[in-house]
N, C-alpha and C. Protein backbone atom coordinates (compact mmCIF):
# COMPACT_ATOMS: atom_id res chain seq x y z
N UNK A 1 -59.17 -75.99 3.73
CA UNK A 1 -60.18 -77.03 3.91
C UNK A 1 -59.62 -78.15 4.81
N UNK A 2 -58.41 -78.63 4.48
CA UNK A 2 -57.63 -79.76 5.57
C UNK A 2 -56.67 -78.83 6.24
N UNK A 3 -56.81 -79.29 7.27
CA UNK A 3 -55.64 -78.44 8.20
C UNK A 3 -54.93 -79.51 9.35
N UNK A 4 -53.39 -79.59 8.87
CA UNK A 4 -53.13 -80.47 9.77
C UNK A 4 -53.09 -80.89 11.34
N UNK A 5 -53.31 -79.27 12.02
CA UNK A 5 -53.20 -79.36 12.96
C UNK A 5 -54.17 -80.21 13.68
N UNK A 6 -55.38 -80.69 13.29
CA UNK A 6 -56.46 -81.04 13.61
C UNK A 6 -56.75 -82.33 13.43
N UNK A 7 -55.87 -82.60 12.83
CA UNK A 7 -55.83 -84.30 12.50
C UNK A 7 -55.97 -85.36 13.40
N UNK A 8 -55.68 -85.19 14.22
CA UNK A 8 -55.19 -86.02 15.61
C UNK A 8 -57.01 -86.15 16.04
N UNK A 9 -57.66 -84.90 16.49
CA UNK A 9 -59.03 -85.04 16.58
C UNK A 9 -59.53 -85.58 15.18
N UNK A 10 -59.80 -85.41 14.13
CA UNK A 10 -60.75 -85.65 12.66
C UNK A 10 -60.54 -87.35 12.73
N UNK A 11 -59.39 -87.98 13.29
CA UNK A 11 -59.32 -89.19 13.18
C UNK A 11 -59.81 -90.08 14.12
N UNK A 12 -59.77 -89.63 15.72
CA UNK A 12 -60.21 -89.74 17.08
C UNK A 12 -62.10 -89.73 16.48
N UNK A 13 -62.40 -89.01 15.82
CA UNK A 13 -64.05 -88.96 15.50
C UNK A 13 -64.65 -89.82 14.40
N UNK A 14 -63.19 -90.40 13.35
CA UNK A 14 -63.32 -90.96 12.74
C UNK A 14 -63.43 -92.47 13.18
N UNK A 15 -62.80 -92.64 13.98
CA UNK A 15 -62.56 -94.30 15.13
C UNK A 15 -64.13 -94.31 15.86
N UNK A 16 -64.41 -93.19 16.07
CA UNK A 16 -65.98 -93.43 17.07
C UNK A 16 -66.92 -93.84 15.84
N UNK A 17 -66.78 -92.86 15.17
CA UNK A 17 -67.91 -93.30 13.89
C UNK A 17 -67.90 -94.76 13.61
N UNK A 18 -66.08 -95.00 12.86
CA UNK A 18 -66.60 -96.74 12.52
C UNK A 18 -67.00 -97.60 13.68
N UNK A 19 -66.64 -97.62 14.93
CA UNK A 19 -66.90 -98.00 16.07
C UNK A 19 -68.34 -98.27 16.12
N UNK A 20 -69.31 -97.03 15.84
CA UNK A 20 -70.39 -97.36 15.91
C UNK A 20 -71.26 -97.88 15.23
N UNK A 21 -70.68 -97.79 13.45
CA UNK A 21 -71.10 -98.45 12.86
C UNK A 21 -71.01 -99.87 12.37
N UNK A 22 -69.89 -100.36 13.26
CA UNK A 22 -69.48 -101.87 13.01
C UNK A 22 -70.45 -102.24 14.72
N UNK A 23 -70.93 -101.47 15.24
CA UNK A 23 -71.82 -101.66 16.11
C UNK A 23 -72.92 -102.47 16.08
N UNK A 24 -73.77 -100.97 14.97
CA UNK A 24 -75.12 -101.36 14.43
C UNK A 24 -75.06 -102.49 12.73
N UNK A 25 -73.93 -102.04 12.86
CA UNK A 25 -73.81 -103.73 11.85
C UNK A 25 -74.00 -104.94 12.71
N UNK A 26 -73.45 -104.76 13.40
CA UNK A 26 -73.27 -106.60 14.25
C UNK A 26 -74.84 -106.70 14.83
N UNK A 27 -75.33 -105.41 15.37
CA UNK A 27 -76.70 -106.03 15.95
C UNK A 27 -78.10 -106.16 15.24
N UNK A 28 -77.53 -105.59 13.47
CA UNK A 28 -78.44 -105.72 12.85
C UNK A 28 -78.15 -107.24 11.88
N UNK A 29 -76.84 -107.77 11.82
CA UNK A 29 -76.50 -109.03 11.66
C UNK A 29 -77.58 -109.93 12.20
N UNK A 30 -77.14 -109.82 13.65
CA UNK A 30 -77.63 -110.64 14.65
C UNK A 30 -79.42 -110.67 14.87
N UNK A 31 -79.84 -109.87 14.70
CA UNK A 31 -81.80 -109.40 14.07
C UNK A 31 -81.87 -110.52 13.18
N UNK A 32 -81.16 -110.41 12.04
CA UNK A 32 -81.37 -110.25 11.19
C UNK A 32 -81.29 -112.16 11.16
N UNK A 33 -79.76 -112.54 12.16
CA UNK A 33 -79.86 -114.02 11.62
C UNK A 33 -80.57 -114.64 12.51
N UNK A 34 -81.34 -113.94 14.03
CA UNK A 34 -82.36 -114.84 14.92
C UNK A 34 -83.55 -114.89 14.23
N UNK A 35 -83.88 -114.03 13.25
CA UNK A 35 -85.18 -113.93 12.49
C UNK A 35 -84.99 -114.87 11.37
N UNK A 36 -84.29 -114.98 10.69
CA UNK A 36 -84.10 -116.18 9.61
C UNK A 36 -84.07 -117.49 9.88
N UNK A 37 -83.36 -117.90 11.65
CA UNK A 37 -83.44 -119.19 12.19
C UNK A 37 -84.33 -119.65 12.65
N UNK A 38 -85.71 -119.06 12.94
CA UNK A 38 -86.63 -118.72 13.44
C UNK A 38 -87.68 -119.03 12.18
């Protein structure tokens, strides 16, 4: 099921993922606090 050889990629996909999700965090932050100031 884990295989080390592969690690190097599983982690490389793991960096894009949070990447994108500290993404759509920040621009749903940002929605979220022009609509409340508003």
């Amino acid at each position: 099921m884990y295989c080390i050889p592969c690690t190097g990629e599983t982690t490389y996909k793991w960096l894009i993922i949070v990447l994108i999700l500290l993404l759509i965090l920040g621009v749903g932050l940002r929605i979220f606090l022009n609509k409340k100031n508003k």
